[in-house]
N, C-alpha and C. Protein backbone atom coordinates (compact mmCIF):
# COMPACT_ATOMS: atom_id res chain seq x y z
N UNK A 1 -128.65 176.59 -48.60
CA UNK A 1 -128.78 177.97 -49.02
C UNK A 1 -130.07 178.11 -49.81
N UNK A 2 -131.01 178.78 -49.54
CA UNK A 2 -132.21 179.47 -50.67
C UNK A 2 -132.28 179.81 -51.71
N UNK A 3 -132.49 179.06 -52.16
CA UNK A 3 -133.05 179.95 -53.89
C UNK A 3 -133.47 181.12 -54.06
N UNK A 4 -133.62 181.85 -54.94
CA UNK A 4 -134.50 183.16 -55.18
C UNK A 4 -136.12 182.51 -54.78
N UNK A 5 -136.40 181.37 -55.57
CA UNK A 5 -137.96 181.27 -54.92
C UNK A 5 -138.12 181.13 -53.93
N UNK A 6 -137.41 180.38 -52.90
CA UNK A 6 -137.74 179.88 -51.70
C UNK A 6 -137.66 181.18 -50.64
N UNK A 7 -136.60 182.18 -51.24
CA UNK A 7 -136.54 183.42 -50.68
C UNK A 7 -137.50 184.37 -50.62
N UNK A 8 -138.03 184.54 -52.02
CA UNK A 8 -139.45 185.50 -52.08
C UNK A 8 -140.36 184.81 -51.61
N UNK A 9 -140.74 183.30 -51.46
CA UNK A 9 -141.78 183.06 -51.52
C UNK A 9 -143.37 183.55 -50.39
N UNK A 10 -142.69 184.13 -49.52
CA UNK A 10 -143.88 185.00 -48.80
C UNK A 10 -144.16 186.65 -48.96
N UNK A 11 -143.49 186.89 -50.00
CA UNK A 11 -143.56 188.19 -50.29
C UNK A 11 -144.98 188.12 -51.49
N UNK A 12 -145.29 189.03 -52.17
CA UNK A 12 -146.19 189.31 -53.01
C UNK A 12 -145.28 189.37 -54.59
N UNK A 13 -145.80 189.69 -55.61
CA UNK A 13 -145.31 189.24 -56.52
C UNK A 13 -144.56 190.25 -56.88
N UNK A 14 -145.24 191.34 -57.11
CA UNK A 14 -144.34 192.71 -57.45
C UNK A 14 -143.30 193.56 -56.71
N UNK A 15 -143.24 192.94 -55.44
CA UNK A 15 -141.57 192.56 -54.68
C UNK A 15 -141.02 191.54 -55.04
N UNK A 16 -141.14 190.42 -55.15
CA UNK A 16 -140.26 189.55 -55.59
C UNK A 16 -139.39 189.83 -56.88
N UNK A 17 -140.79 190.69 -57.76
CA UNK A 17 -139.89 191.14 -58.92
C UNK A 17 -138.94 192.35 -58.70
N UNK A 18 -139.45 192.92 -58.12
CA UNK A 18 -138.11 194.05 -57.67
C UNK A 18 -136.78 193.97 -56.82
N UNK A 19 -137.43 192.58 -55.80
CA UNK A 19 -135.34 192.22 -55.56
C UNK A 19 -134.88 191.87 -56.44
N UNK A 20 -135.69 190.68 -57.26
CA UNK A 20 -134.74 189.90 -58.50
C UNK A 20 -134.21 191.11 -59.42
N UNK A 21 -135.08 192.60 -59.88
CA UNK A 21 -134.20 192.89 -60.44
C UNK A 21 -133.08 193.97 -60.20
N UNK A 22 -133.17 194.15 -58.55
CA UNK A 22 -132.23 194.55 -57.86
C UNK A 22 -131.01 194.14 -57.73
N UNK A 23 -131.08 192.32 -57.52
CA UNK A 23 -130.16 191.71 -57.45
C UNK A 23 -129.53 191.64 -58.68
N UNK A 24 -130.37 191.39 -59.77
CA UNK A 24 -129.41 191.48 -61.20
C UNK A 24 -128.95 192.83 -61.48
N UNK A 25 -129.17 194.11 -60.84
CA UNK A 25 -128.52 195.24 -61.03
C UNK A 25 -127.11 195.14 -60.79
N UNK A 26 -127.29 194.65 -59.43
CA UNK A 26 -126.24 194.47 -58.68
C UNK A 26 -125.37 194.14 -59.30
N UNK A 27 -125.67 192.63 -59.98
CA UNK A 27 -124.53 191.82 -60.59
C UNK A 27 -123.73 192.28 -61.91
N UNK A 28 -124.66 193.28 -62.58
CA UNK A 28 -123.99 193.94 -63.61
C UNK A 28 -122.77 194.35 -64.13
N UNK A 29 -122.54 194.85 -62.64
CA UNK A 29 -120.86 195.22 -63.00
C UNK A 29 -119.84 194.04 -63.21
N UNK A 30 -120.53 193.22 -62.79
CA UNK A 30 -119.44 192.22 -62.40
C UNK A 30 -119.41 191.48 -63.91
N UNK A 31 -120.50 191.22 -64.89
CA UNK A 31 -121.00 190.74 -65.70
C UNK A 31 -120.52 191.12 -66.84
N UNK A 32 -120.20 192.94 -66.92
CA UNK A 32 -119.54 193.63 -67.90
C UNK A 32 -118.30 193.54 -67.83
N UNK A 33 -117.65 192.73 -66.94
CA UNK A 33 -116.05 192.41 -67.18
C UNK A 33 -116.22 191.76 -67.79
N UNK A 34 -116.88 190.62 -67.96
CA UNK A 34 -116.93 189.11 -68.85
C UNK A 34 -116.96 189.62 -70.28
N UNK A 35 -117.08 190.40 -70.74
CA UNK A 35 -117.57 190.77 -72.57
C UNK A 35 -116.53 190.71 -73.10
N UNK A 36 -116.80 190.15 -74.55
CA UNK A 36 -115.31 190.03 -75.00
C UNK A 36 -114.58 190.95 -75.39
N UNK A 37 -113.26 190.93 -75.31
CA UNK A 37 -112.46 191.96 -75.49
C UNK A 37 -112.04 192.62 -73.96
N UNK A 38 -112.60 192.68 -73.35
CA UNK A 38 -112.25 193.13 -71.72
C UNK A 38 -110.94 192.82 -70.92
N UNK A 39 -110.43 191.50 -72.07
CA UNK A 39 -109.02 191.01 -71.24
C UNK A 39 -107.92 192.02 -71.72
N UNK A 40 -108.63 192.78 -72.82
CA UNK A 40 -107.31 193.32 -73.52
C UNK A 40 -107.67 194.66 -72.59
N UNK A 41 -108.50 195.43 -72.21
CA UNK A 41 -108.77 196.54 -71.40
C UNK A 41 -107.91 196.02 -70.09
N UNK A 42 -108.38 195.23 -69.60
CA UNK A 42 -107.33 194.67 -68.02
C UNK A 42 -106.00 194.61 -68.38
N UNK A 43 -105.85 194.49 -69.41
CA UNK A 43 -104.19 194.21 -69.47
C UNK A 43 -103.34 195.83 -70.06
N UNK A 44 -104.55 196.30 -70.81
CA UNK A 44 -104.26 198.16 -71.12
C UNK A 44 -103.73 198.61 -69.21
N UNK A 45 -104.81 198.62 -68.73
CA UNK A 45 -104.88 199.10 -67.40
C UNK A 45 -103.75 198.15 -66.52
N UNK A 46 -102.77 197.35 -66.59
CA UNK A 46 -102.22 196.72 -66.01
C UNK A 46 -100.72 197.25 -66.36
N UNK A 47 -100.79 197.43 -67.75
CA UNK A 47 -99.55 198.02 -68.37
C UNK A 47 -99.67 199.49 -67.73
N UNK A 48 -100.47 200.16 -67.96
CA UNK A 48 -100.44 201.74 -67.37
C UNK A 48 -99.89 201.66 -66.11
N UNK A 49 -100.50 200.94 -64.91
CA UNK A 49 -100.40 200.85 -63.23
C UNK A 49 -98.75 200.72 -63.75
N UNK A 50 -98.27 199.72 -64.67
CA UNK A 50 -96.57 199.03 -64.28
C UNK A 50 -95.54 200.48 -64.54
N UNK A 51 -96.23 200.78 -65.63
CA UNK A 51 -95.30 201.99 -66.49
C UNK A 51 -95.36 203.16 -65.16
N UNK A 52 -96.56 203.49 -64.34
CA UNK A 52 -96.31 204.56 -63.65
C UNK A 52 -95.84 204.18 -62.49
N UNK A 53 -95.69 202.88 -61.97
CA UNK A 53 -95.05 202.61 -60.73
C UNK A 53 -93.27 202.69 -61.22
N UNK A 54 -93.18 202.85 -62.50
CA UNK A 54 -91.87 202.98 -62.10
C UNK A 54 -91.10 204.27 -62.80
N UNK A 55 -92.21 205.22 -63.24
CA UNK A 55 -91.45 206.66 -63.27
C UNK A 55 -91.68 207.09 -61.59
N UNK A 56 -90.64 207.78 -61.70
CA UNK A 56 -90.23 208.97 -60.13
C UNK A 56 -91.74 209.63 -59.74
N UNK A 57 -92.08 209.85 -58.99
CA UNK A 57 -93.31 210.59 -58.29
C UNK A 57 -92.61 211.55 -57.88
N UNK A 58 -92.20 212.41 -57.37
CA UNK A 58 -91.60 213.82 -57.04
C UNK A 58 -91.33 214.15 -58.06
N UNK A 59 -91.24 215.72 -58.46
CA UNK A 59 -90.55 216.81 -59.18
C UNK A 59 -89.87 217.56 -58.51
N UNK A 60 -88.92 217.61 -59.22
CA UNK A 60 -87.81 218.92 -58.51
C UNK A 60 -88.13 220.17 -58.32
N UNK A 61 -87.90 220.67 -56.98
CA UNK A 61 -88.20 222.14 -57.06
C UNK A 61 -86.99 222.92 -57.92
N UNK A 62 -87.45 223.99 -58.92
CA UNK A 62 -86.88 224.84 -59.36
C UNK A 62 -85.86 225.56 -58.41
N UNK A 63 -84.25 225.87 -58.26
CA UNK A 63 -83.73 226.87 -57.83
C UNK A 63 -84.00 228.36 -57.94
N UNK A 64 -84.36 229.20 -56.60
CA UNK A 64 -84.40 230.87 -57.45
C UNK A 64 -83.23 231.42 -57.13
């Protein structure tokens, strides 16, 4: 598999710098899960998903 250098290396310089920091755009999201405290957000959001999978989804229609 290629490295980033071996990848740019026939490009010019000021592309090379713009995939690399394309590619680290990219990775960002993935990067801002890692911060600390984030396990307790996944587990906020894990409790919410449980609690609403098990109230009722329909409402009753009103009688007229």
């Amino acid at each position: 598999m290629p490295t980033d250098a071996e990848d740019t290396g026939d490009l010019n310089p000021r592309e090379s710098a713009r995939i690399r920091r394309r590619d680290r755009d990219a990775d960002a999201e993935a990067r801002d899960l890692l911060r600390p405290g984030m396990g307790k957000v996944f587990k906020q959001i894990q409790d919410a998903q449980a609690r609403a999978a098990k109230e009722p989804t329909g409402r009753r229609r009103r009688k007229r």
